[in-house]
N, C-alpha and C. Protein backbone atom coordinates (compact mmCIF):
# COMPACT_ATOMS: atom_id res chain seq x y z
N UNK A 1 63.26 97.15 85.04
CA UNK A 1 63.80 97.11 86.41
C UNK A 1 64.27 95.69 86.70
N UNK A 2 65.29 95.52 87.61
CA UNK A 2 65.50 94.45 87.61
C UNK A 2 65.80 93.42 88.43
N UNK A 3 64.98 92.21 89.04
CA UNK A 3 64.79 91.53 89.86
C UNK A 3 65.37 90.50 90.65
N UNK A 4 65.14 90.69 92.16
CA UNK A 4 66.11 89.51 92.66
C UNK A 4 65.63 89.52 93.37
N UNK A 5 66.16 88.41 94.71
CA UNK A 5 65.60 87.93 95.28
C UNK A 5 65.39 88.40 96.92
N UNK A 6 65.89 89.21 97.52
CA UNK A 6 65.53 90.19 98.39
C UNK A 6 63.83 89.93 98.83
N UNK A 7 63.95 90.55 100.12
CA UNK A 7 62.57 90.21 100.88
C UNK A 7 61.99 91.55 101.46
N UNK A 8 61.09 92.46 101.54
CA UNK A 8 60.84 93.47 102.32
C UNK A 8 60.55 93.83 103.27
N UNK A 9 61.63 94.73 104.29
CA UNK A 9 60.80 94.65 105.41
C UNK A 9 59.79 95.44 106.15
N UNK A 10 59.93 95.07 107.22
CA UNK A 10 58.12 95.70 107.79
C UNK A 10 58.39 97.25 107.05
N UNK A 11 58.86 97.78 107.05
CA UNK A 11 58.95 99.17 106.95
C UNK A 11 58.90 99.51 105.68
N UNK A 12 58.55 98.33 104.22
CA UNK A 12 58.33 98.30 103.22
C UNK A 12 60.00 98.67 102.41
N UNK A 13 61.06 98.49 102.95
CA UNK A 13 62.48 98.78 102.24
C UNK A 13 62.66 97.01 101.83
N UNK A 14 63.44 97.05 100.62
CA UNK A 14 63.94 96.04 100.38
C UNK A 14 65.40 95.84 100.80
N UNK A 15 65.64 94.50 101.32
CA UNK A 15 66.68 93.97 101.74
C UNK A 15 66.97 92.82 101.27
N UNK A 16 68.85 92.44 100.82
CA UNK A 16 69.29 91.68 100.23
C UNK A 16 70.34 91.21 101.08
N UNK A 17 70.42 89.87 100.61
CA UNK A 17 72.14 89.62 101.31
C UNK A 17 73.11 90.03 100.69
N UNK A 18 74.14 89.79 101.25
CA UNK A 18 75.09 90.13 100.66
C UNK A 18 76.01 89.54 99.89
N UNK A 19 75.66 88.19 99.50
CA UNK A 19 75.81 87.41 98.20
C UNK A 19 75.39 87.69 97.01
N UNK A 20 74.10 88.24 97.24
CA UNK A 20 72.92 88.89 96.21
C UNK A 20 73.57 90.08 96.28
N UNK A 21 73.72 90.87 96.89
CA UNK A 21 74.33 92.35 96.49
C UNK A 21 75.43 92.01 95.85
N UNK A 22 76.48 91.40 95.92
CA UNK A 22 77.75 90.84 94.94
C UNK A 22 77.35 90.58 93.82
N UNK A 23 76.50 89.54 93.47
CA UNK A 23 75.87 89.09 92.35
C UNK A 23 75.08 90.15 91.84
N UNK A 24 74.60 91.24 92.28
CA UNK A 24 74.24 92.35 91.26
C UNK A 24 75.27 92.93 91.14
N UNK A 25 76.31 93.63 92.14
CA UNK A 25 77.03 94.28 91.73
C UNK A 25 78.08 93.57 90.25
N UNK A 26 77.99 92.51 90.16
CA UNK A 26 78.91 91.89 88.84
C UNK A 26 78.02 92.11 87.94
N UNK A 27 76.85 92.09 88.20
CA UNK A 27 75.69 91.93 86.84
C UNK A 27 75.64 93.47 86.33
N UNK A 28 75.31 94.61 87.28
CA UNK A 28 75.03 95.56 86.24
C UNK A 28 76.06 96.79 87.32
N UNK A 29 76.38 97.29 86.25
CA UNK A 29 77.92 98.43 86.75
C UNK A 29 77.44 99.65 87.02
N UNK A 30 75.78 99.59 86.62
CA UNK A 30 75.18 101.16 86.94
C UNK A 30 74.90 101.40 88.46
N UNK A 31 74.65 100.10 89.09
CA UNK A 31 74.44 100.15 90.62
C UNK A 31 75.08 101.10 91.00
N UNK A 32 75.14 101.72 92.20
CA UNK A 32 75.52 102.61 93.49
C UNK A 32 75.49 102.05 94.58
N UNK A 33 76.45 102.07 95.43
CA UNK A 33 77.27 101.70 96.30
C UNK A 33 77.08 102.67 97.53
N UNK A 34 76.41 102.43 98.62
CA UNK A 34 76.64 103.85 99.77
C UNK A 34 76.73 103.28 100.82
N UNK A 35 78.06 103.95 101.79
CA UNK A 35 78.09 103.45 103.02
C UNK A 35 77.82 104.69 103.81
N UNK A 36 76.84 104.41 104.63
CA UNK A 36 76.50 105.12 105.52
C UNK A 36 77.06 105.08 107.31
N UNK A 37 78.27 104.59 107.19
CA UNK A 37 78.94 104.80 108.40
C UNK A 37 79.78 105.82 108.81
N UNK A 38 80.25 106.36 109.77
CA UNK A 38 81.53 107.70 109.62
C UNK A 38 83.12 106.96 109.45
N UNK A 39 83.46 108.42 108.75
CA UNK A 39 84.79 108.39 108.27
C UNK A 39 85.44 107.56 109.02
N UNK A 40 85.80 107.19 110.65
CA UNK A 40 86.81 106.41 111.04
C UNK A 40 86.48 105.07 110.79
N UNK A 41 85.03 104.03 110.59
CA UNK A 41 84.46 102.56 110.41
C UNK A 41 85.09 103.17 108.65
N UNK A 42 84.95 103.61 108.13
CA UNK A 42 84.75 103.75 106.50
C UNK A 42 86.75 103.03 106.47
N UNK A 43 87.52 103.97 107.13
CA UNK A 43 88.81 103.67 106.39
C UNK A 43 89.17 102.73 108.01
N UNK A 44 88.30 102.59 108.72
CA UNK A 44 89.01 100.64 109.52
C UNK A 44 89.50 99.71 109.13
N UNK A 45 89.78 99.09 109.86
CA UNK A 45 90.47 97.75 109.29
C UNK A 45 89.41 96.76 108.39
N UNK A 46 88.08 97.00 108.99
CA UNK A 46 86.81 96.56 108.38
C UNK A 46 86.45 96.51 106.89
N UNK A 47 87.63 97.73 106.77
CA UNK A 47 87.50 97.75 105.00
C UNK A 47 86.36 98.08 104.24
N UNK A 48 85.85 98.63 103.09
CA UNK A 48 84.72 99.10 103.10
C UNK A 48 84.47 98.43 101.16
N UNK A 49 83.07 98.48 100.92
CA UNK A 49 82.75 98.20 99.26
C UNK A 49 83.94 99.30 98.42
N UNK A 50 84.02 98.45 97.28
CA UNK A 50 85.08 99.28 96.29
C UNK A 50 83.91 100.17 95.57
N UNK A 51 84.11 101.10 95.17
CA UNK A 51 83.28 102.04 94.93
C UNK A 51 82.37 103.10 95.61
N UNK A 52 82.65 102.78 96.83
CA UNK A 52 81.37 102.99 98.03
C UNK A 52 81.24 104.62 97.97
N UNK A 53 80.34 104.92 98.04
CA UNK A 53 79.81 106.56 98.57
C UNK A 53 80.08 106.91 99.96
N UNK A 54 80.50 107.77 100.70
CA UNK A 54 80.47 107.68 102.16
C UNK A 54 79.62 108.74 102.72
N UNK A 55 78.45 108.92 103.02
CA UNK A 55 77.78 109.66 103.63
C UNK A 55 77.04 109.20 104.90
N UNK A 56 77.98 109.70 105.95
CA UNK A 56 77.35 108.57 107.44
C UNK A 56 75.64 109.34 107.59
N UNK A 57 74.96 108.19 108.00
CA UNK A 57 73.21 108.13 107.75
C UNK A 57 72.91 109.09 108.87
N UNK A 58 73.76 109.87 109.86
CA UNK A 58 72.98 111.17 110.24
C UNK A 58 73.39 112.56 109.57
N UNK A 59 73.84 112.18 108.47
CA UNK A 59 74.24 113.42 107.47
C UNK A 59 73.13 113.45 106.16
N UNK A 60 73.21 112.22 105.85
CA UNK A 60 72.25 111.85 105.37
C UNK A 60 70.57 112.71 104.53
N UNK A 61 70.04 113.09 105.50
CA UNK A 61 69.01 114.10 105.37
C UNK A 61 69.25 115.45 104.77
N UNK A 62 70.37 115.90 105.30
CA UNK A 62 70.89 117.27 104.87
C UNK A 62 71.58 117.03 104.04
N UNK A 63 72.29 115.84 103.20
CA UNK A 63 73.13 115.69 102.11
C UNK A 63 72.36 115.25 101.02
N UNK A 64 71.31 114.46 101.35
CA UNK A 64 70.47 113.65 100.31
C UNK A 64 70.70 114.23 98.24
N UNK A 65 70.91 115.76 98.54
CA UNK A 65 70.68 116.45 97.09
C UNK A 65 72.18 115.28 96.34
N UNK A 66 73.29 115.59 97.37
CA UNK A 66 74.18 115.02 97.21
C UNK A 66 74.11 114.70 95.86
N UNK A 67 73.42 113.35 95.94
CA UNK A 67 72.64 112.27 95.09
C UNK A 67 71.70 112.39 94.13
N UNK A 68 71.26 113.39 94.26
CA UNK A 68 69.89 113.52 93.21
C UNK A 68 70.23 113.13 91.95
N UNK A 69 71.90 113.30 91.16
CA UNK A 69 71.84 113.11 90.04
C UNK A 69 72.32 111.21 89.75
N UNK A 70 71.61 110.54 90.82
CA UNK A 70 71.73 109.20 90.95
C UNK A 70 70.28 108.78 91.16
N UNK A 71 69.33 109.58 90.79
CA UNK A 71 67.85 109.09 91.25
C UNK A 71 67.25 107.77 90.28
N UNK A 72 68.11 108.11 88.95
CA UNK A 72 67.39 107.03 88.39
C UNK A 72 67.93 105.65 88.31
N UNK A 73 69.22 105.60 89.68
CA UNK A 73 70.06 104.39 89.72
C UNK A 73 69.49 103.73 90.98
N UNK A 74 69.86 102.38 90.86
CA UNK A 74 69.72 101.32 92.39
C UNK A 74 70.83 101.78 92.96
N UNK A 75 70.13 102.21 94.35
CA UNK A 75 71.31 102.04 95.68
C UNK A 75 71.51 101.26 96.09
N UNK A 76 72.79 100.46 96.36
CA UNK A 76 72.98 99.30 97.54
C UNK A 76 73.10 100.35 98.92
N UNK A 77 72.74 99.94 99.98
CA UNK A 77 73.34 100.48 101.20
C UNK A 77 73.75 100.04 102.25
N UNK A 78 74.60 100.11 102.76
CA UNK A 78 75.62 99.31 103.41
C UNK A 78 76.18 100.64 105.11
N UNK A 79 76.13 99.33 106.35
CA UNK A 79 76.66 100.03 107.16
C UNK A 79 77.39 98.76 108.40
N UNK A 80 77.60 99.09 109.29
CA UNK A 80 78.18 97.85 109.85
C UNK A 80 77.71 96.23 110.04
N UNK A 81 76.25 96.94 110.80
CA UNK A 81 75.95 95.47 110.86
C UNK A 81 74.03 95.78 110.15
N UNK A 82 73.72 96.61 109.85
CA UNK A 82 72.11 96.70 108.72
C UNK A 82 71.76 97.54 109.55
N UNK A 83 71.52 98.07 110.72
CA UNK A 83 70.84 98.79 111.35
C UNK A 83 70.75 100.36 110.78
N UNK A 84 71.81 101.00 110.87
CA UNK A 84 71.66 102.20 110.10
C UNK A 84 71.39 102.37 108.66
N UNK A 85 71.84 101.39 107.86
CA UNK A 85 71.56 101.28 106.57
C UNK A 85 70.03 101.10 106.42
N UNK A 86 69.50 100.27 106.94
CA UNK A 86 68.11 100.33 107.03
C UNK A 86 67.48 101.56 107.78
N UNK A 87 67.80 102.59 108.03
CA UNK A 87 67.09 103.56 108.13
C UNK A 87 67.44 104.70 107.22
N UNK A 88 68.91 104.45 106.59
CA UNK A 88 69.35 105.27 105.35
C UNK A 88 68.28 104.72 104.01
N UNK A 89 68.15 103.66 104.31
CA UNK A 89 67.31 102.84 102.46
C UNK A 89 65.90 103.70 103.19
N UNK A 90 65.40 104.09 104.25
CA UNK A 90 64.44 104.69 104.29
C UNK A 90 64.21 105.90 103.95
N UNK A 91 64.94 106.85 104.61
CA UNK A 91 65.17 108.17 103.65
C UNK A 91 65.44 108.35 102.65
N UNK A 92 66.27 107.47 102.20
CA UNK A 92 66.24 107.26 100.20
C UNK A 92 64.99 107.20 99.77
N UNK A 93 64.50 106.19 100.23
CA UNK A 93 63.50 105.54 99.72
C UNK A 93 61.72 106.62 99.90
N UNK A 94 62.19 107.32 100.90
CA UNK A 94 61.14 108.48 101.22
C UNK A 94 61.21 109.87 99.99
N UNK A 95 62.32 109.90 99.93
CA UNK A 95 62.57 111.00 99.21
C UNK A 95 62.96 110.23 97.31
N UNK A 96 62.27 109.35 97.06
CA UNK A 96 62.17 108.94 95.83
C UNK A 96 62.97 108.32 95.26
N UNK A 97 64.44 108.14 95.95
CA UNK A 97 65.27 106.95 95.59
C UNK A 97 64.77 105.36 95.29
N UNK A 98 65.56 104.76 94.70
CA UNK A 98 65.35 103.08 94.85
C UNK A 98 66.56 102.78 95.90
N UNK A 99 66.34 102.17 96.63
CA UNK A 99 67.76 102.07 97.94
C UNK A 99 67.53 100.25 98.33
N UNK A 100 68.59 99.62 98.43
CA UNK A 100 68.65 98.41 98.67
C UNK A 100 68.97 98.07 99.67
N UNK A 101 68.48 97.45 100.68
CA UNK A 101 69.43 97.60 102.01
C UNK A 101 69.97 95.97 102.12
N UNK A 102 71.48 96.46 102.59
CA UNK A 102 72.53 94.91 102.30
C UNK A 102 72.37 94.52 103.70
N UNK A 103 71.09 93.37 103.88
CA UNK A 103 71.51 92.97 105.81
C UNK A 103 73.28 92.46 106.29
N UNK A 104 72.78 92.77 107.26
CA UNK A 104 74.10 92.53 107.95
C UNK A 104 75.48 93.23 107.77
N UNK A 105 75.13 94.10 107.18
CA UNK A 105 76.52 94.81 106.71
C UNK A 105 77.79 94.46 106.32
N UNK A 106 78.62 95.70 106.67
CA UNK A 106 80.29 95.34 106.16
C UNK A 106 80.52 93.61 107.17
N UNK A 107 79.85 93.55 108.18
CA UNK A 107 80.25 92.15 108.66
C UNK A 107 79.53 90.90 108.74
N UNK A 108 78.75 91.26 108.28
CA UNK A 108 78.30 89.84 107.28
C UNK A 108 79.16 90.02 105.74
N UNK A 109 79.14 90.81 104.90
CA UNK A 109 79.67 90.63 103.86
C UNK A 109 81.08 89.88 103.94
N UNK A 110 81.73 90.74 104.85
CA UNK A 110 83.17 90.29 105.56
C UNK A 110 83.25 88.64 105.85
N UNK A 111 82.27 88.57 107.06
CA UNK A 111 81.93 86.95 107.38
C UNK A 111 81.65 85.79 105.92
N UNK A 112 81.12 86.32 104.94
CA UNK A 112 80.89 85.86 103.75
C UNK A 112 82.02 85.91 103.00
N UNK A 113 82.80 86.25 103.07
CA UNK A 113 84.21 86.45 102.23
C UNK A 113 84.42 86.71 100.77
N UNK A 114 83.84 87.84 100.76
CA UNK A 114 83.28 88.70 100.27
C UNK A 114 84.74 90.42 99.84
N UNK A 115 84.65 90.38 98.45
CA UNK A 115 85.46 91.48 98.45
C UNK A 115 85.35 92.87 99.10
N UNK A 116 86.48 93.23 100.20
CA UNK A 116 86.66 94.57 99.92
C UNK A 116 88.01 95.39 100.18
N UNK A 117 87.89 96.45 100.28
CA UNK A 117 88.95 97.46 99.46
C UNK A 117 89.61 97.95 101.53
N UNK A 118 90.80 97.84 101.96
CA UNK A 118 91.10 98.27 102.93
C UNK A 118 92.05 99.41 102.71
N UNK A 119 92.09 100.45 103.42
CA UNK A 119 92.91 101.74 103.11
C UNK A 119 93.96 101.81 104.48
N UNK A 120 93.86 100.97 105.31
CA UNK A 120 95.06 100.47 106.44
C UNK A 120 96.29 99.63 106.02
């Protein structure tokens, strides 16, 4: 498994920045990518991760199988600003996923200047 530098929070999910989520995503290509925002933030001007999954985090529960054949991969999870993502890395993370939660979201990553993919 493989280690970085991420901190956990109260709720026992791990969270990374989003420098560190870049820097894994270059390091290993098996990662997974999920944005848990809806379709209209996903294709905004906000632009979203290249690769990203889109399952907004109140679908989430009822989609989870979605994924099952990703159980034995790291999730990054990603949403505007960490709030929903951190309750998506929880339901992952309840239902036996590994889920990473990227603080600050698409706008910190953004603010960090930071790649992503715009469909506007």
């Amino acid at each position: 498994m493989m280690s970085f530098f991420g901190k956990k929070e109260p709720s026992g999910i791990k969270s990374i920045s989003p420098l560190e989520a870049n820097e894994m995503l270059q390091r290993d290509s098996d990662l997974v990518v999920l944005d848990v925002r809806n379709d209209d933030e996903f294709r905004s001007e906000s632009g979203h991760l290249s690769g990203a999954l889109l399952i907004p985090v109140q679908e989430l529960e009822q989609r989870a199988d979605e994924l099952a054949k990703l159980k034995d991969r790291t999730i990054l999870v990603y949403c505007r600003s960490g709030i929903r993502s951190l309750k998506a890395s929880k339901i992952l993370s309840q239902r036996g996923f590994r889920a990473i939660n990227i603080e600050g979201g698409i706008l910190r990553w953004r603010n960090d200047q930071l790649p992503v993919v715009n469909e506007t």
